[in-house]
C-alpha atoms as a PDB file:
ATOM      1  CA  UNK A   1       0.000   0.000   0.000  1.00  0.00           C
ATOM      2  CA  UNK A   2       1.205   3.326  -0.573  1.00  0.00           C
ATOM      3  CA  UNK A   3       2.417   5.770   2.163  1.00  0.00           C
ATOM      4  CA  UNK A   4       0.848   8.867   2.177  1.00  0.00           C
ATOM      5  CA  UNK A   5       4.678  10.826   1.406  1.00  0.00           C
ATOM      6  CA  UNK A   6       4.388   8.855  -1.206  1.00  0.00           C
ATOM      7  CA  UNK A   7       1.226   9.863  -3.305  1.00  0.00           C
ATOM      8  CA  UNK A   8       2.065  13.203  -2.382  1.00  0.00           C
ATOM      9  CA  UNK A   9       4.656  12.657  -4.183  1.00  0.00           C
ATOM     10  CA  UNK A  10       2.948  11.217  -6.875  1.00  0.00           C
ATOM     11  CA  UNK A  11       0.146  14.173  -7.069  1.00  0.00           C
ATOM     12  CA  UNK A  12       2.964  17.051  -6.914  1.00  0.00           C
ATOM     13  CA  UNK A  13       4.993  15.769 -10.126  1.00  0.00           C
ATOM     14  CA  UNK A  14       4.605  17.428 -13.311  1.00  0.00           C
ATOM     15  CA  UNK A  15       2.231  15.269 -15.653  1.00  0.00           C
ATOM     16  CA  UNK A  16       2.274  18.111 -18.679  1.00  0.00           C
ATOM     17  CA  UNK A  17       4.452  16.670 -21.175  1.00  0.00           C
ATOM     18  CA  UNK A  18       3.597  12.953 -20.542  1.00  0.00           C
ATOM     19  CA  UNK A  19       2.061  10.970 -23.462  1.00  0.00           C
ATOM     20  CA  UNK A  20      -1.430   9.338 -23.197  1.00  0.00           C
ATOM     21  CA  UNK A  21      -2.148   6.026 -24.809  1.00  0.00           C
ATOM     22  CA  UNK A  22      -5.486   4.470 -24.922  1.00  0.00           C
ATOM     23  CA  UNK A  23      -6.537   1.345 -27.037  1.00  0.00           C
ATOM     24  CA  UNK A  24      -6.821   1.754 -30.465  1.00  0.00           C
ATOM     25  CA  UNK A  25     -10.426   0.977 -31.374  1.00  0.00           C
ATOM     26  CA  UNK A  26     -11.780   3.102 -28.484  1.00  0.00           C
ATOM     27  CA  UNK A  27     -14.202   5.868 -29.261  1.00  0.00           C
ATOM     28  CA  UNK A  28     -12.218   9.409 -29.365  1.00  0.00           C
ATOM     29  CA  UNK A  29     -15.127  11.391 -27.006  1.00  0.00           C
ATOM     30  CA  UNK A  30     -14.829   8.943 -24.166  1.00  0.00           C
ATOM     31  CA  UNK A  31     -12.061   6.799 -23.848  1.00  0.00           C
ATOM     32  CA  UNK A  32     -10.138   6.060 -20.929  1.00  0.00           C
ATOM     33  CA  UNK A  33      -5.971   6.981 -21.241  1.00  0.00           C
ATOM     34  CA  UNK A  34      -3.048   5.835 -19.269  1.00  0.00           C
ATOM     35  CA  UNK A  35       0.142   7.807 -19.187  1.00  0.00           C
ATOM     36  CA  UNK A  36       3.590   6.180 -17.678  1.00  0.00           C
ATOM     37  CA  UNK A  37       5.272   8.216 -14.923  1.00  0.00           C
ATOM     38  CA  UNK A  38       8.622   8.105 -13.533  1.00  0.00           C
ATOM     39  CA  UNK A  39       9.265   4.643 -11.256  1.00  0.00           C
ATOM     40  CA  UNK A  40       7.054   2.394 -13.229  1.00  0.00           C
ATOM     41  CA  UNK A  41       3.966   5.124 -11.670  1.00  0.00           C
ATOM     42  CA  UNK A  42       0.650   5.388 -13.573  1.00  0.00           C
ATOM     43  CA  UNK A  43      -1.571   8.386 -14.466  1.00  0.00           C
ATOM     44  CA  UNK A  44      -5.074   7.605 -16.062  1.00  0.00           C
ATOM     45  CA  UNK A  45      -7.558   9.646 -17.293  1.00  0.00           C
ATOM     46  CA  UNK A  46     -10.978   9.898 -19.112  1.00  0.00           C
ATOM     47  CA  UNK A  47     -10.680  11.754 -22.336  1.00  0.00           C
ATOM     48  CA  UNK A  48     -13.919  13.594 -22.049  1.00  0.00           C
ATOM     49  CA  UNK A  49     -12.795  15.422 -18.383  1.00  0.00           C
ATOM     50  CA  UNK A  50      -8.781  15.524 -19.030  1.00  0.00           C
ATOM     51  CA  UNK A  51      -8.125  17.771 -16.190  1.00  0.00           C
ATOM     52  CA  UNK A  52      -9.221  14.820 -13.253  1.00  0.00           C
ATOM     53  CA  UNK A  53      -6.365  12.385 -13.256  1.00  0.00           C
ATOM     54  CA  UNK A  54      -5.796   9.919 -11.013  1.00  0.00           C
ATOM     55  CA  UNK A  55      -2.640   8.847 -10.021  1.00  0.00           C
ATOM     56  CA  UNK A  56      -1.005   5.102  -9.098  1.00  0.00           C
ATOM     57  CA  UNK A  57       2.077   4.247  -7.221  1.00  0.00           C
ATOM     58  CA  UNK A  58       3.810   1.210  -9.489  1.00  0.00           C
ATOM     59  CA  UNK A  59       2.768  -1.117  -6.597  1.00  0.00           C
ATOM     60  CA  UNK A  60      -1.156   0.077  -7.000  1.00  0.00           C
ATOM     61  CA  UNK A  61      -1.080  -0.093 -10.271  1.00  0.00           C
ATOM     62  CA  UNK A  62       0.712  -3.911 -10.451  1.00  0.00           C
ATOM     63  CA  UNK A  63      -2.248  -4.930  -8.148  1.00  0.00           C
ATOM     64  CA  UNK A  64      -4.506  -3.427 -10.250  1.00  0.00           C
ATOM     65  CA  UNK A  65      -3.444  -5.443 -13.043  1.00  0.00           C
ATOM     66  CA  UNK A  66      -3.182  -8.514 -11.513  1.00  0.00           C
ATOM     67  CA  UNK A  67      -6.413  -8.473  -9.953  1.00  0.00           C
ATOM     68  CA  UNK A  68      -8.064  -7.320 -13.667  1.00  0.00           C
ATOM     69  CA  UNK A  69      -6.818 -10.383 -15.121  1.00  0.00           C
ATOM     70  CA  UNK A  70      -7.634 -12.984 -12.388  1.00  0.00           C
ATOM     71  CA  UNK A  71     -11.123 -11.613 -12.854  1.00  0.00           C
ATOM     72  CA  UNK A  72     -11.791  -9.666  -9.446  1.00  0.00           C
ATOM     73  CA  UNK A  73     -13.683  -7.018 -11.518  1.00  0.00           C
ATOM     74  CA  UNK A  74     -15.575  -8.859 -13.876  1.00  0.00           C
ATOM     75  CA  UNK A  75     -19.269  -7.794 -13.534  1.00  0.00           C
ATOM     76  CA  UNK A  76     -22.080 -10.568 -12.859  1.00  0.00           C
ATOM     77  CA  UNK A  77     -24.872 -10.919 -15.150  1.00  0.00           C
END
């Protein structure tokens, strides 16, 4: 889990010149974008409200990950 020193951190570095990636095929109005930070960090984003960004330490963001693909997030019908 991340200290609080560090997502401070994380939410004072400059994110201005980073580059955002989203999937290919997703619609340009509303996609959601992912931008690689310094120390294997994450910033993401929805492309219809670019200014709210939320930021992941590299250890969130692994757990993130890991729990997307073993399913934890799948909705049930």
């Amino acid at each position: 889990m991340a200290t609080e020193r560090e997502k401070e951190e994380l939410y004072a570095m400059d994110i201005s010149g980073v580059e955002w990636l989203s999937a290919p095929d997703s619609p340009a109005e509303e996609r959601v974008e992912i931008a690689h930070l310094p120390g294997g960090a994450i910033a993401m984003r929805n492309s219809s409200d670019p200014d709210t960004v939320l930021r992941y330490t590299a250890a969130e963001w692994e757990a993130f990950v890991l729990g997307a693909r073993d399913g934890e997030f799948d909705l049930k019908s």
